[in-house]
N, C-alpha and C. Protein backbone atom coordinates (compact mmCIF):
# COMPACT_ATOMS: atom_id res chain seq x y z
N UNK A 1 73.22 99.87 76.64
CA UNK A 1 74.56 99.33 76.67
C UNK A 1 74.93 98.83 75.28
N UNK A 2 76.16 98.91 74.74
CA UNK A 2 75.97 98.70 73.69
C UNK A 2 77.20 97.29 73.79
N UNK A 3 77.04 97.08 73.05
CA UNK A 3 77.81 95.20 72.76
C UNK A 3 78.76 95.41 71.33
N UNK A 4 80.21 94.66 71.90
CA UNK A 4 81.07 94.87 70.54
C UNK A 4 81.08 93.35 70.45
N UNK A 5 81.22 92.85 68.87
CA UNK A 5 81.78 91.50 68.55
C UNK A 5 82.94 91.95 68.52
N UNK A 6 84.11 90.52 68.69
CA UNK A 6 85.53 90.13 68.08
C UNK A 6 85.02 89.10 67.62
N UNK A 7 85.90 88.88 66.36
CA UNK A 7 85.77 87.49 65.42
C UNK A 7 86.87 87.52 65.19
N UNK A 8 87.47 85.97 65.40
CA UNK A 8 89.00 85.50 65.01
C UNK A 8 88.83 84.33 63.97
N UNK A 9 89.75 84.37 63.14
CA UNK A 9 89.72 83.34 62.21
C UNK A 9 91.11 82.73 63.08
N UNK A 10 90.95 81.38 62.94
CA UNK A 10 91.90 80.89 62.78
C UNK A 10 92.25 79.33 61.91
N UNK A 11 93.69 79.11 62.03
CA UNK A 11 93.92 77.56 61.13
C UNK A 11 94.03 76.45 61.95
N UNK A 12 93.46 75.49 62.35
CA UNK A 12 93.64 74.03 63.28
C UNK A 12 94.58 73.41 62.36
N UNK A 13 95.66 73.09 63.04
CA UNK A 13 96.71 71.47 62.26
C UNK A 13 96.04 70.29 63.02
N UNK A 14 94.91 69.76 63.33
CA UNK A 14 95.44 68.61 64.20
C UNK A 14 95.31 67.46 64.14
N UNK A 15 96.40 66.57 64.63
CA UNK A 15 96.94 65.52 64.54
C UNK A 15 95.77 64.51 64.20
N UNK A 16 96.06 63.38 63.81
CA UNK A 16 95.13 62.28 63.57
C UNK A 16 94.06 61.80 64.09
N UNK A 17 94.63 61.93 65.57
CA UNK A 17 94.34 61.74 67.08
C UNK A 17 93.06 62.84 67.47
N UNK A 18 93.95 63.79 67.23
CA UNK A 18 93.00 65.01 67.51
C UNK A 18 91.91 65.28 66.42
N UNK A 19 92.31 65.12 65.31
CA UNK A 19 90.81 65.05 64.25
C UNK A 19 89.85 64.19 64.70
N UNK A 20 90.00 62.45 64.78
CA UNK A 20 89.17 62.48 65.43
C UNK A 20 88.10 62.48 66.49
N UNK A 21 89.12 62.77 67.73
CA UNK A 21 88.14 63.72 68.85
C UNK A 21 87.28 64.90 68.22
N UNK A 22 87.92 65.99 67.62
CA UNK A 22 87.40 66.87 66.95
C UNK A 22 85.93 66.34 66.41
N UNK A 23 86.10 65.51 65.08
CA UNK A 23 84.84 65.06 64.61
C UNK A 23 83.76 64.58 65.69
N UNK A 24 84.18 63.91 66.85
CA UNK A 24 83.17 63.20 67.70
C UNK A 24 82.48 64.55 68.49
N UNK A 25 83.42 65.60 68.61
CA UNK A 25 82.98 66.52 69.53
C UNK A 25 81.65 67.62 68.98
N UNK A 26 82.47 67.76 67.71
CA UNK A 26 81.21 68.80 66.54
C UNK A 26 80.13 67.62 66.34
N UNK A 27 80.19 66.13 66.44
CA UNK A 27 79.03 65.80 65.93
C UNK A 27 77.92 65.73 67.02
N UNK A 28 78.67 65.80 68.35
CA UNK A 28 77.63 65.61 69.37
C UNK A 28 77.02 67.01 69.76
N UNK A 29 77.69 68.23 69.46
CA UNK A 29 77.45 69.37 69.68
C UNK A 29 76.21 69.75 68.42
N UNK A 30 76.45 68.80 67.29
CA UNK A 30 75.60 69.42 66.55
C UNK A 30 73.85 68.34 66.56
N UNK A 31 74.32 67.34 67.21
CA UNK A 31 73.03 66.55 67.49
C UNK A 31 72.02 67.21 68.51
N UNK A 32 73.37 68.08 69.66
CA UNK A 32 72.11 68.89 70.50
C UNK A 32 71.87 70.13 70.55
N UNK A 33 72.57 70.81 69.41
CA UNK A 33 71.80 72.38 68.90
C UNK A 33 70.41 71.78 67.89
N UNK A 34 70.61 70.38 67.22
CA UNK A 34 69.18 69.84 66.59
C UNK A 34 68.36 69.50 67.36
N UNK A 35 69.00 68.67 68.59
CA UNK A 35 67.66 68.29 69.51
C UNK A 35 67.24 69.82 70.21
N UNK A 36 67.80 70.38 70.87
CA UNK A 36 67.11 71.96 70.90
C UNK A 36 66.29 72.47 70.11
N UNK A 37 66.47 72.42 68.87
CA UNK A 37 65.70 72.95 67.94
C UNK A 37 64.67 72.77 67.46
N UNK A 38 64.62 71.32 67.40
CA UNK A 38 63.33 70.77 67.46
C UNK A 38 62.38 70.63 68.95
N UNK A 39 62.96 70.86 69.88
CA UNK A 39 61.98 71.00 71.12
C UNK A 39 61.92 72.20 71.10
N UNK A 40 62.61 73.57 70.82
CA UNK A 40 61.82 74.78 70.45
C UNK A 40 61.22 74.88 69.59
N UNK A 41 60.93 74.54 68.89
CA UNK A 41 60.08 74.28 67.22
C UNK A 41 58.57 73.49 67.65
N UNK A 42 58.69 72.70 68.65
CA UNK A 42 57.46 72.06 68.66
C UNK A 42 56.52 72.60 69.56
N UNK A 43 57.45 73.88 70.62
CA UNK A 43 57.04 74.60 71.67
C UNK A 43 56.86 75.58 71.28
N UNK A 44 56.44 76.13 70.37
CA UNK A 44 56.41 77.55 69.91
C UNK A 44 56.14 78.56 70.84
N UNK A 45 56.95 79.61 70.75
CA UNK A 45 56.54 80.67 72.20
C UNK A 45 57.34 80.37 73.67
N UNK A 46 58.46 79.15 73.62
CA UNK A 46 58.42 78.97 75.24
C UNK A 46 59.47 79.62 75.51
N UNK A 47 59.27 79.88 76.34
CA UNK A 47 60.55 81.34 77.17
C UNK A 47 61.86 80.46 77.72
N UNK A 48 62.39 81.28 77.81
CA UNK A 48 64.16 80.87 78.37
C UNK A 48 64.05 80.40 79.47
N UNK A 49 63.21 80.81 80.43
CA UNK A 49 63.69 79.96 81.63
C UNK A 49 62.76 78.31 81.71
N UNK A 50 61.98 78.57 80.74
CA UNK A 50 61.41 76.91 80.61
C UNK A 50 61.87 76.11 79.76
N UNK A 51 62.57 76.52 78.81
CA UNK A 51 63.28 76.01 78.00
C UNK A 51 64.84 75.59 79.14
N UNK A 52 65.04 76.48 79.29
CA UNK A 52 66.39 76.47 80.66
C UNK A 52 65.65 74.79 81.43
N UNK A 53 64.90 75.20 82.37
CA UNK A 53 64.62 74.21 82.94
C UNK A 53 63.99 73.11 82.57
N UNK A 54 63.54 72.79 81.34
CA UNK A 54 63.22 71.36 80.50
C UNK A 54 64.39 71.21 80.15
N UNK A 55 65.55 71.91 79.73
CA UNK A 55 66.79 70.99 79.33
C UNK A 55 67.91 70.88 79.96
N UNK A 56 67.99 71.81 80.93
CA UNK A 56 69.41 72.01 81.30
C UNK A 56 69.46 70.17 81.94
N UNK A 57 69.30 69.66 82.73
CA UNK A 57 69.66 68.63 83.26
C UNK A 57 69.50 67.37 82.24
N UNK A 58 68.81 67.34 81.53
CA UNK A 58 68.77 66.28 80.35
C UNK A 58 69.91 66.13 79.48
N UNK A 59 70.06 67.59 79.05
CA UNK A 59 71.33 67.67 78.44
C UNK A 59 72.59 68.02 78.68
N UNK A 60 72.93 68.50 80.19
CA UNK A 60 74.54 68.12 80.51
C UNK A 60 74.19 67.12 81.60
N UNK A 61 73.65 66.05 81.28
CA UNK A 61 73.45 64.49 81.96
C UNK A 61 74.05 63.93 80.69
N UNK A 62 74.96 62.97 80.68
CA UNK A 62 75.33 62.00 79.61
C UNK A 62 74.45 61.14 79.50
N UNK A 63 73.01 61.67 79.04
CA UNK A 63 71.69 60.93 78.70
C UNK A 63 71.28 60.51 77.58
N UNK A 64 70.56 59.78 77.30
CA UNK A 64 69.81 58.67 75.76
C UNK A 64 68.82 59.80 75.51
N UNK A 65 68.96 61.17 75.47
CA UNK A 65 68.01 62.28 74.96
C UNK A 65 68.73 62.41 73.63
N UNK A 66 69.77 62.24 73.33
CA UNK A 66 70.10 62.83 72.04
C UNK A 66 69.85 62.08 70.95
């Protein structure tokens, strides 16, 4: 099967308000692609569905993991 990308650029205006939601949102998104990373990093080798099931509930729980 073969797989196509689309990639869109686009320009954000947003408001004051909305910047900073924005900032709060990328910073929490980027605290848990790091906490991921480092629990795959320390797990070397662990497969998707254990990785799946060590995090999925930790991390869409509004939990003190991050």
């Amino acid at each position: 099967m073969k797989s196509i990308t689309i990639t869109a650029k686009v320009k954000l205006y947003p408001t004051s308000e909305q910047m900073i939601i924005l900032n709060k949102t990328l910073s929490v998104i980027r605290d848990v692609l790091n906490y991921v990373s480092a629990f795959v990093f320390e797990r070397e080798g662990i497969r998707y569905p254990e990785l799946a099931h060590a995090l999925y509930y930790p991390l869409s729980d509004d939990s003190e993991c991050i």
